[in-house]
C-alpha atoms as a PDB file:
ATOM      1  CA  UNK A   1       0.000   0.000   0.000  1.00  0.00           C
ATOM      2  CA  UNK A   2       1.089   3.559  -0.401  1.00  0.00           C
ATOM      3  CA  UNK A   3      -0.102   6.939  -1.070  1.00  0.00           C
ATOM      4  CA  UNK A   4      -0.342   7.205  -4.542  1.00  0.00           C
ATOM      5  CA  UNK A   5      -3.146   4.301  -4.109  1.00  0.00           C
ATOM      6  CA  UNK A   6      -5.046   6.825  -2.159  1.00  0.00           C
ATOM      7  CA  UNK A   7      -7.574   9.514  -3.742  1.00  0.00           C
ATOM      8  CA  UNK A   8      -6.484  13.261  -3.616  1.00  0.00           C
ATOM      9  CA  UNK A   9      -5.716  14.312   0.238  1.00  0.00           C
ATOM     10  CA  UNK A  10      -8.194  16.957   0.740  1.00  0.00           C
ATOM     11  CA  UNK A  11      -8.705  18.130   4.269  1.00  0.00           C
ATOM     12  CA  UNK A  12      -5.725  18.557   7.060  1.00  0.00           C
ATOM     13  CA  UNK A  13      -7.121  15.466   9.077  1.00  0.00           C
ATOM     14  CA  UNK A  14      -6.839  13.266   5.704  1.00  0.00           C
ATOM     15  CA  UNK A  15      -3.147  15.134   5.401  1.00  0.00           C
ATOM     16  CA  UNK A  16      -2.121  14.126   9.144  1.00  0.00           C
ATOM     17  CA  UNK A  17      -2.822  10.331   8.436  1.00  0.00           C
ATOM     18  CA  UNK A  18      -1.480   9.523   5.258  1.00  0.00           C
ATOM     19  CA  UNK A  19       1.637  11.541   7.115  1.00  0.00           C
ATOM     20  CA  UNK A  20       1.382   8.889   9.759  1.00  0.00           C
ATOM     21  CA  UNK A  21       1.349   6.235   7.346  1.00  0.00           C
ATOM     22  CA  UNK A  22       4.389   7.204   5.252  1.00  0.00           C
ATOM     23  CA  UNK A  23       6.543   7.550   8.103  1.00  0.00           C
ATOM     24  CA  UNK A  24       5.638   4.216   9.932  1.00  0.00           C
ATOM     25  CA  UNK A  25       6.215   2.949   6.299  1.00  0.00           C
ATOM     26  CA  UNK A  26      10.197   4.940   6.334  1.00  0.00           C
ATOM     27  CA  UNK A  27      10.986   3.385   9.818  1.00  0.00           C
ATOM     28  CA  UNK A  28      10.048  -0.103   9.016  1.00  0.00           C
ATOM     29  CA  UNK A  29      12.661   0.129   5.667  1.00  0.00           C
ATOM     30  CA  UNK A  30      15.128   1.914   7.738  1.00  0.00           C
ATOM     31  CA  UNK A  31      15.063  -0.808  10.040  1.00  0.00           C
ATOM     32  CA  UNK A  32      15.434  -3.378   7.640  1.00  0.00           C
ATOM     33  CA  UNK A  33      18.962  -5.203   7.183  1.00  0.00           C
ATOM     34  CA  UNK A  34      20.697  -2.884   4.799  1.00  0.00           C
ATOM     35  CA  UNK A  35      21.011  -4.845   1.518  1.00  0.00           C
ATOM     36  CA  UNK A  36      23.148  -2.841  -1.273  1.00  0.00           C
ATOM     37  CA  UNK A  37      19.846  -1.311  -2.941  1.00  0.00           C
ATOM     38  CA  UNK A  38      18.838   0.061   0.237  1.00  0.00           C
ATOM     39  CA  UNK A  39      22.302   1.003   1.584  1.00  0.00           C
ATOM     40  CA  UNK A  40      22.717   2.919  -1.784  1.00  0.00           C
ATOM     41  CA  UNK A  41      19.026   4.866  -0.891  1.00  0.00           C
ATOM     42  CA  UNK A  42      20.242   5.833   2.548  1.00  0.00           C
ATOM     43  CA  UNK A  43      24.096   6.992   1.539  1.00  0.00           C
ATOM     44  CA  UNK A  44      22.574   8.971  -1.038  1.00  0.00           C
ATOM     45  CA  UNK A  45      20.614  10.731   1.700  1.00  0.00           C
ATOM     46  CA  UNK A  46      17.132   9.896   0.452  1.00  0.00           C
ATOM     47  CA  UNK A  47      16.105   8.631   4.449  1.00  0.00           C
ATOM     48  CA  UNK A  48      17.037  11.958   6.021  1.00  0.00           C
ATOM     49  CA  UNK A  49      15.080  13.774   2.846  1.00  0.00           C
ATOM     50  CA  UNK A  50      11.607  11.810   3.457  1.00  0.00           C
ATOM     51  CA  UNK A  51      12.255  12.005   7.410  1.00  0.00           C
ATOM     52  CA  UNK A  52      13.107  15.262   7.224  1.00  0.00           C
ATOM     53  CA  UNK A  53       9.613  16.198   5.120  1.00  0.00           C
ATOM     54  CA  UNK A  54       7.273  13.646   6.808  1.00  0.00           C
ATOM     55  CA  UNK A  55       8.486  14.171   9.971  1.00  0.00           C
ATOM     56  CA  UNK A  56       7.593  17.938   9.956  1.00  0.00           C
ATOM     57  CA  UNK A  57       4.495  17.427   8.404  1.00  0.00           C
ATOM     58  CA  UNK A  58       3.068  15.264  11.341  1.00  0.00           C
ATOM     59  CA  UNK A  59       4.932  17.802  13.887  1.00  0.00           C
ATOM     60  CA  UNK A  60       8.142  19.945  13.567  1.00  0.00           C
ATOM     61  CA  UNK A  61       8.871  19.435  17.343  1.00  0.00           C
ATOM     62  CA  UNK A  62       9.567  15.665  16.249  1.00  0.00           C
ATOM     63  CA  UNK A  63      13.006  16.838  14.997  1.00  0.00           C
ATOM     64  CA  UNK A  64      14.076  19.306  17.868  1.00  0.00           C
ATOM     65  CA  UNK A  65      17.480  18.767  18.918  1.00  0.00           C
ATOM     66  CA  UNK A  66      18.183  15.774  16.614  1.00  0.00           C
ATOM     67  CA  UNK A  67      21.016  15.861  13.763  1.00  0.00           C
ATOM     68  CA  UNK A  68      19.522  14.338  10.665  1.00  0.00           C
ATOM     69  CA  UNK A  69      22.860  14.394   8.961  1.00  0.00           C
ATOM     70  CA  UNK A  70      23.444  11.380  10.731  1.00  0.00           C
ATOM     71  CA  UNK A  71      21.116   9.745   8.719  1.00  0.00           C
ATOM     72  CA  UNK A  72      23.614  10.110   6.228  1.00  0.00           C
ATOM     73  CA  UNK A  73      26.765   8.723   7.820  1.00  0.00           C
ATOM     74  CA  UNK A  74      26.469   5.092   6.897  1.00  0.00           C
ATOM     75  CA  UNK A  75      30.005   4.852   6.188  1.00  0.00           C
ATOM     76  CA  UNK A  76      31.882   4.556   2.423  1.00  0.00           C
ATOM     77  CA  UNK A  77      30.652   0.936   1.907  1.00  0.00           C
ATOM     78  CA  UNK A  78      27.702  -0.590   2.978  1.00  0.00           C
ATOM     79  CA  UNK A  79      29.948  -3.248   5.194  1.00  0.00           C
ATOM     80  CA  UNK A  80      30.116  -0.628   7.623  1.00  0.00           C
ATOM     81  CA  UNK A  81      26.353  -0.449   8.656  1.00  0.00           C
ATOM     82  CA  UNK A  82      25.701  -3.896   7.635  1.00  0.00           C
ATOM     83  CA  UNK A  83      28.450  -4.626  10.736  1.00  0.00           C
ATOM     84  CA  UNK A  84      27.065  -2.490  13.072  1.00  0.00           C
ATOM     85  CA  UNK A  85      23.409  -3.575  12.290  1.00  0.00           C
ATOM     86  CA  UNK A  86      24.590  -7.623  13.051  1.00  0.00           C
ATOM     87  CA  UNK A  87      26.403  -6.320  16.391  1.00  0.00           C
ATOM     88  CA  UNK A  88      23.239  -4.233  17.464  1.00  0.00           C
ATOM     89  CA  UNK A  89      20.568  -6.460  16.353  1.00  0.00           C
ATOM     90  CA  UNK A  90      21.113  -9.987  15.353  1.00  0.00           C
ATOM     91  CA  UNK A  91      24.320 -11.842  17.527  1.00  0.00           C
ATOM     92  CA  UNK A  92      24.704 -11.992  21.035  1.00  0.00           C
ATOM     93  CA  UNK A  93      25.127 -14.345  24.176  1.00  0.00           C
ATOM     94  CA  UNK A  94      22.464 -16.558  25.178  1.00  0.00           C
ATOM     95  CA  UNK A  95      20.034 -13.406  26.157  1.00  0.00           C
ATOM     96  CA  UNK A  96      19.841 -13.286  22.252  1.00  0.00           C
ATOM     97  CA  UNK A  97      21.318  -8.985  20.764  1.00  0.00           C
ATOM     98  CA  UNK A  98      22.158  -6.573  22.840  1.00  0.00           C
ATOM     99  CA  UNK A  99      19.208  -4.511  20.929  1.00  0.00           C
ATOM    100  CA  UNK A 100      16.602  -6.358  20.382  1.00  0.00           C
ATOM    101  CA  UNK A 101      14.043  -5.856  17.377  1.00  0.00           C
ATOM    102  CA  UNK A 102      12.183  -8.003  18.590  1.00  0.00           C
ATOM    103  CA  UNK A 103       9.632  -6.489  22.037  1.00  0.00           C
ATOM    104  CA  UNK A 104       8.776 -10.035  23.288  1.00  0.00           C
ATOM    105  CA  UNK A 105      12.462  -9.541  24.692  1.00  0.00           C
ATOM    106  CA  UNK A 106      12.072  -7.140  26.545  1.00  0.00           C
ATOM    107  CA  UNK A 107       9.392  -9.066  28.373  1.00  0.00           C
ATOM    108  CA  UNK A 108       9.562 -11.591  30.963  1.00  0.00           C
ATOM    109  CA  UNK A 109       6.105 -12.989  28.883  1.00  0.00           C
ATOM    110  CA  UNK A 110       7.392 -12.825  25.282  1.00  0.00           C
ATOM    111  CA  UNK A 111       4.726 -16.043  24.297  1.00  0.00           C
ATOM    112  CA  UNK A 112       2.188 -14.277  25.178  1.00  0.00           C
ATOM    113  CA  UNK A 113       3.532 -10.556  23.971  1.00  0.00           C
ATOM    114  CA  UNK A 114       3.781 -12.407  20.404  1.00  0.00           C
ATOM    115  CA  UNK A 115      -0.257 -13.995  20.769  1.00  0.00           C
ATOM    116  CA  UNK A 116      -1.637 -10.778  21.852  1.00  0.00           C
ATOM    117  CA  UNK A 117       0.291  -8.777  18.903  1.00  0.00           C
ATOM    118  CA  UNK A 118      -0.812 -11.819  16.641  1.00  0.00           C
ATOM    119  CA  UNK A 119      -4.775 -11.719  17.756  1.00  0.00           C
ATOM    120  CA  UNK A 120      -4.789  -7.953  16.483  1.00  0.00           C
ATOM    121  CA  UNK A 121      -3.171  -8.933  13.433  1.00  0.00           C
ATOM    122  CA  UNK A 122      -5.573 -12.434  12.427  1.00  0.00           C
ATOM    123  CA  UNK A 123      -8.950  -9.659  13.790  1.00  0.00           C
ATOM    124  CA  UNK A 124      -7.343  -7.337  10.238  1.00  0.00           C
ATOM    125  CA  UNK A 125      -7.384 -10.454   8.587  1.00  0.00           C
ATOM    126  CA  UNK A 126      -3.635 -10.382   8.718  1.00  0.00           C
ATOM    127  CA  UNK A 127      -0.996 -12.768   9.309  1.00  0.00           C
ATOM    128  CA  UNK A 128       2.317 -13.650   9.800  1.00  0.00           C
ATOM    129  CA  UNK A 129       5.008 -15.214   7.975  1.00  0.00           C
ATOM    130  CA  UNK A 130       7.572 -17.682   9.691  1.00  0.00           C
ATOM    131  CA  UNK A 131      10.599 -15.610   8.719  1.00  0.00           C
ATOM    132  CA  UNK A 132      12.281 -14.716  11.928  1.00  0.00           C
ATOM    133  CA  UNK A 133      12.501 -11.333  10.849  1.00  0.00           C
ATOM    134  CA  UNK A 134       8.609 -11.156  10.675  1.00  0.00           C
ATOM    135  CA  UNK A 135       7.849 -12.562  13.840  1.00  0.00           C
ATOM    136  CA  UNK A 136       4.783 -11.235  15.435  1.00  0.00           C
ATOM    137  CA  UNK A 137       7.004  -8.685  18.057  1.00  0.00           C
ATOM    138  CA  UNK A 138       9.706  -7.687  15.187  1.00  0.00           C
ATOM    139  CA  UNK A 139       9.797  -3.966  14.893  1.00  0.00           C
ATOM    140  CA  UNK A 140       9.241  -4.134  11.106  1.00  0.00           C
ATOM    141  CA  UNK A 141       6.137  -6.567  11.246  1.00  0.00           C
ATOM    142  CA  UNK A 142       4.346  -4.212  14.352  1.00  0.00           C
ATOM    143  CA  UNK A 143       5.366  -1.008  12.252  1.00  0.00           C
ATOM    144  CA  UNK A 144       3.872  -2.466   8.958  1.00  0.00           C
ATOM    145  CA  UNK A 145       0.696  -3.628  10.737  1.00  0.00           C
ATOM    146  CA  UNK A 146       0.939   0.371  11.996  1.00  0.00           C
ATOM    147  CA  UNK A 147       1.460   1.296   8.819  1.00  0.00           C
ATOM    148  CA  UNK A 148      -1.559  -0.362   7.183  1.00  0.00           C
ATOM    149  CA  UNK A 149      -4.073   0.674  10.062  1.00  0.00           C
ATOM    150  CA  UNK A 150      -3.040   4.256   9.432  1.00  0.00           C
ATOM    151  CA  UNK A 151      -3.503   3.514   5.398  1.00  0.00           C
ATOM    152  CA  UNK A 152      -6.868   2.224   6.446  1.00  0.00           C
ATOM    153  CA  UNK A 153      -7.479   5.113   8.728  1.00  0.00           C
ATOM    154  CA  UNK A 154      -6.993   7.311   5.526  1.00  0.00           C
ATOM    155  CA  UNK A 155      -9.266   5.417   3.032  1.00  0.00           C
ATOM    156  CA  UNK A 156     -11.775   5.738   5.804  1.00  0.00           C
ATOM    157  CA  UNK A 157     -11.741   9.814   6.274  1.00  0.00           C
ATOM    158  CA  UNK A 158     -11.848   9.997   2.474  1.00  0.00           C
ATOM    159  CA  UNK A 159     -14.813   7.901   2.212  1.00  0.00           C
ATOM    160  CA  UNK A 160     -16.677   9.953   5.022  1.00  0.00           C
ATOM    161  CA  UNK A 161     -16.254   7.197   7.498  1.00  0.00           C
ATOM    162  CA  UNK A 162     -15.861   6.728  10.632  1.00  0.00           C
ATOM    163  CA  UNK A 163     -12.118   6.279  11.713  1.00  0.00           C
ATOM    164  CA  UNK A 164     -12.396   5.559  15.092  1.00  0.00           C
ATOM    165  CA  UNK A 165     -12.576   2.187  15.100  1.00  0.00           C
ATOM    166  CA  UNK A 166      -8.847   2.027  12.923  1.00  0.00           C
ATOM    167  CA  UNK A 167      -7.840   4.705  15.591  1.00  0.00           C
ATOM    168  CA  UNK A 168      -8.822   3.110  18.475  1.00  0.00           C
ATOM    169  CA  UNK A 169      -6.900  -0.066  17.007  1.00  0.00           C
ATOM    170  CA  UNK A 170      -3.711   2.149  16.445  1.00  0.00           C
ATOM    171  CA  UNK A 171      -3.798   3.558  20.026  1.00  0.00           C
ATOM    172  CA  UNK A 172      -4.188  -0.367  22.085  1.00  0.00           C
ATOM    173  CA  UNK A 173      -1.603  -1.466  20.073  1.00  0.00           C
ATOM    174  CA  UNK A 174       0.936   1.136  20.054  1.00  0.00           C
ATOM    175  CA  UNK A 175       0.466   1.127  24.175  1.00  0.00           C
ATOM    176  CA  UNK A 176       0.926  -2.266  24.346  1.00  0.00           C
ATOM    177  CA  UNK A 177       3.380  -3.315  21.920  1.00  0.00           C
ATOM    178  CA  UNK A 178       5.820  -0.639  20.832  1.00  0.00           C
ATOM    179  CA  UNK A 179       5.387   2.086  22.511  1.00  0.00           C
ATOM    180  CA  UNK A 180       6.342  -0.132  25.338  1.00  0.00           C
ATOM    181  CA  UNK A 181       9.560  -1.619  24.157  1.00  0.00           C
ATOM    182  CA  UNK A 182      11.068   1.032  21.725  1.00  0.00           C
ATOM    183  CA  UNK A 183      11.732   2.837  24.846  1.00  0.00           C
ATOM    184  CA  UNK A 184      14.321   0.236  25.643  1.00  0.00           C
ATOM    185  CA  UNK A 185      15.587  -0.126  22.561  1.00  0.00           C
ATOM    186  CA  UNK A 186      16.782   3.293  22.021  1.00  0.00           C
ATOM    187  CA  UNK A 187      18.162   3.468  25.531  1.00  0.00           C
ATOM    188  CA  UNK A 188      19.783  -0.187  24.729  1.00  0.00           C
ATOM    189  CA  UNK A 189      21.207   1.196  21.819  1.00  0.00           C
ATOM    190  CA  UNK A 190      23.287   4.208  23.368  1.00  0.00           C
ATOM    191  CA  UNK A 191      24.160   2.238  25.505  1.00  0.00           C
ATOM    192  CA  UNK A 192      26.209   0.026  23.138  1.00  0.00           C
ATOM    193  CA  UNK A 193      27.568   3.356  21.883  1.00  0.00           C
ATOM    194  CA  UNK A 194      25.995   2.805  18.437  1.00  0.00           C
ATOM    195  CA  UNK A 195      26.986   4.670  15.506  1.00  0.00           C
ATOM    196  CA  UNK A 196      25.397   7.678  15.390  1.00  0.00           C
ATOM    197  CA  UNK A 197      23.129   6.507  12.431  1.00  0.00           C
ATOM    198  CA  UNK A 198      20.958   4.224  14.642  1.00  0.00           C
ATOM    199  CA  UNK A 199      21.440   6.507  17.941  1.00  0.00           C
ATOM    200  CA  UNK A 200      19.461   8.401  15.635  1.00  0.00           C
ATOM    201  CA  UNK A 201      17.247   6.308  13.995  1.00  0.00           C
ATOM    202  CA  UNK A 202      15.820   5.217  17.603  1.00  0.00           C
ATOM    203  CA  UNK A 203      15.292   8.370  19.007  1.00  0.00           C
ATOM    204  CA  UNK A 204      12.845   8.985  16.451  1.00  0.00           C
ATOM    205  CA  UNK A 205      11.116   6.408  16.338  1.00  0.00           C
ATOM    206  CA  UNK A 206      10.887   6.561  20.173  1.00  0.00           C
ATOM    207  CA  UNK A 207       9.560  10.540  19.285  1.00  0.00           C
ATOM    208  CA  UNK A 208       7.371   9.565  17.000  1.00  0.00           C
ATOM    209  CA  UNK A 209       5.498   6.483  18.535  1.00  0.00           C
ATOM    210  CA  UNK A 210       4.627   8.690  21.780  1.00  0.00           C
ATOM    211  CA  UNK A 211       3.504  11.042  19.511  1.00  0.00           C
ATOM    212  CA  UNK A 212       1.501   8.862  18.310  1.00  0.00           C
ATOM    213  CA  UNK A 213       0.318   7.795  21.194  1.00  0.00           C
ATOM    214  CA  UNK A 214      -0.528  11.202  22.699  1.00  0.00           C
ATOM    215  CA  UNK A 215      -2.227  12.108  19.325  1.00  0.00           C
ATOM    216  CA  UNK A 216      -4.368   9.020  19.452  1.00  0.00           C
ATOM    217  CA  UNK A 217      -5.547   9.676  23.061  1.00  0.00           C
ATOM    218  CA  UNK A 218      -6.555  13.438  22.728  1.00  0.00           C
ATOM    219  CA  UNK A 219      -8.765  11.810  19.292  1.00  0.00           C
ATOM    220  CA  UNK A 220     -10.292   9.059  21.118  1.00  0.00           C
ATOM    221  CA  UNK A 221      -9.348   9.024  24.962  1.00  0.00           C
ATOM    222  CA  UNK A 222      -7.466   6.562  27.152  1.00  0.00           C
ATOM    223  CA  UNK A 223      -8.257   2.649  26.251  1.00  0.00           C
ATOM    224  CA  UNK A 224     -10.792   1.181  27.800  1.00  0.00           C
ATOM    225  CA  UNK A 225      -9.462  -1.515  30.617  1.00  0.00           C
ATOM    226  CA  UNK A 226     -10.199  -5.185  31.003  1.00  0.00           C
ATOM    227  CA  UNK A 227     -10.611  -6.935  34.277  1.00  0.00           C
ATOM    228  CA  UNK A 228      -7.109  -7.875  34.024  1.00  0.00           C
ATOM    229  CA  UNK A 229      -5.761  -4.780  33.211  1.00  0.00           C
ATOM    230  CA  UNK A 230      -5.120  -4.501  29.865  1.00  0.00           C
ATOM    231  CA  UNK A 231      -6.250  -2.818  26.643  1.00  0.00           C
ATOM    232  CA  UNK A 232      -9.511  -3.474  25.297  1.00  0.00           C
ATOM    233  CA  UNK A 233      -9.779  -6.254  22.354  1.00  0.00           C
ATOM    234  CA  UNK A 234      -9.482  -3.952  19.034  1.00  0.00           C
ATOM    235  CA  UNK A 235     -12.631  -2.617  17.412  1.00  0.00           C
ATOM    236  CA  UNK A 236     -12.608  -2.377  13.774  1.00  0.00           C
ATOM    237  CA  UNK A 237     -12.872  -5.133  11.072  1.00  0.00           C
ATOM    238  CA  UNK A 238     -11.955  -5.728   7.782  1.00  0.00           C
ATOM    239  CA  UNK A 239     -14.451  -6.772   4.920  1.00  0.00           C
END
């Protein structure tokens, strides 16, 4: 899915979500392993341009204080970052990388992290491939499923409909899923003393999901609570 699938963006609120969907759609390729196509898109500086512009369309205070121009140091070969991306994300001891992309890690419940994350996805009518790298809890698969309720959110405000229900859907899971975790990656990941590329890269994403959660709040209010405590089952379907 992407924009140009979408009919003319008319009104501000139509403008804000299709926003919201492109940049969930950036961080989940950013986050990708750097293969040489995609290593040639982000040494060219084509990440930090569509950051730069979708970022501060959703909200300029997104980029206070941050140095996009490290988006742009990924070193003079794309062994660099692909190095740094294996030591971050994908070796380490028996507690698995010392950053995580995957949030069931940072939970003492990761089974049941990945069946709750998988019960939103199968009530979409989505599912899940068996690649590691699309587990349930992997960034990219919770920021695509993001990136399609937002997409949905869109067709919806076009169409005159309601979009609460894709909303509401966006807000549970953010709370409970990344919006959690990310948190703890990006603190994980200056920790390691990263290069400055994913330093970066974090911190937005951190920025950006509790924007996202403070935006989806003020639309449609705190989630309602179960008797155990949690966020209500989500709301919308898919026909």
């Amino acid at each position: 899915m992407n924009e140009e699938n979408l009919k003319s963006l008319s009104t501000p609120e139509e403008k804000l979500a299709a926003a919201r969907s492109r940049a969930h759609m950036l961080f989940v390729q950013a986050f990708a392993y750097p293969a040489s196509e995609q290593w040639d898109a982000l040494h060219e500086g084509d990440l930090v341009t569509a950051m730069r512009t979708v970022l501060s369309e959703i909200d300029a205070g997104l980029l206070e204080g941050v140095s996009l121009d490290a988006l742009r140091e990924t070193g003079e070969d794309r062994d660099t970052i692909a190095v740094e991306y294996t030591r971050l994300f994908d070796v380490g001891g028996s507690g698995g990388p010392s950053c995580s992309l995957w949030g069931g890690t940072y939970s003492d419940a990761r089974m049941k992290m990945m069946e709750e994350a998988v019960r939103f996805y199968n009530h979409f009518g989505l599912s899940v491939s068996e690649d590691p790298h699309e587990l349930p809890d992997h960034i990219t698969t919770q920021l695509e499923f993001l990136h399609y309720l937002t997409y949905r959110e869109t067709e919806a405000l076009q169409a005159g409909e309601d979009a609460g229900s894709y909303r509401r859907a966006q807000r549970d899971f953010v709370l409970r899923h990344p919006g959690k975790w990310v948190p703890k990656l990006a603190a994980a990941v200056k920790e390691q003393k990263a290069m400055e590329f994913f330093v970066v890269l974090t911190e937005l994403l951190r920025r950006f999901l509790q924007h996202e959660t403070e935006h989806l709040i003020r639309l449609e209010g705190p989630p309602s609570l179960t008797q155990g405590g949690g966020a209500a089952a989500p709301s919308a379907s898919v026909n």
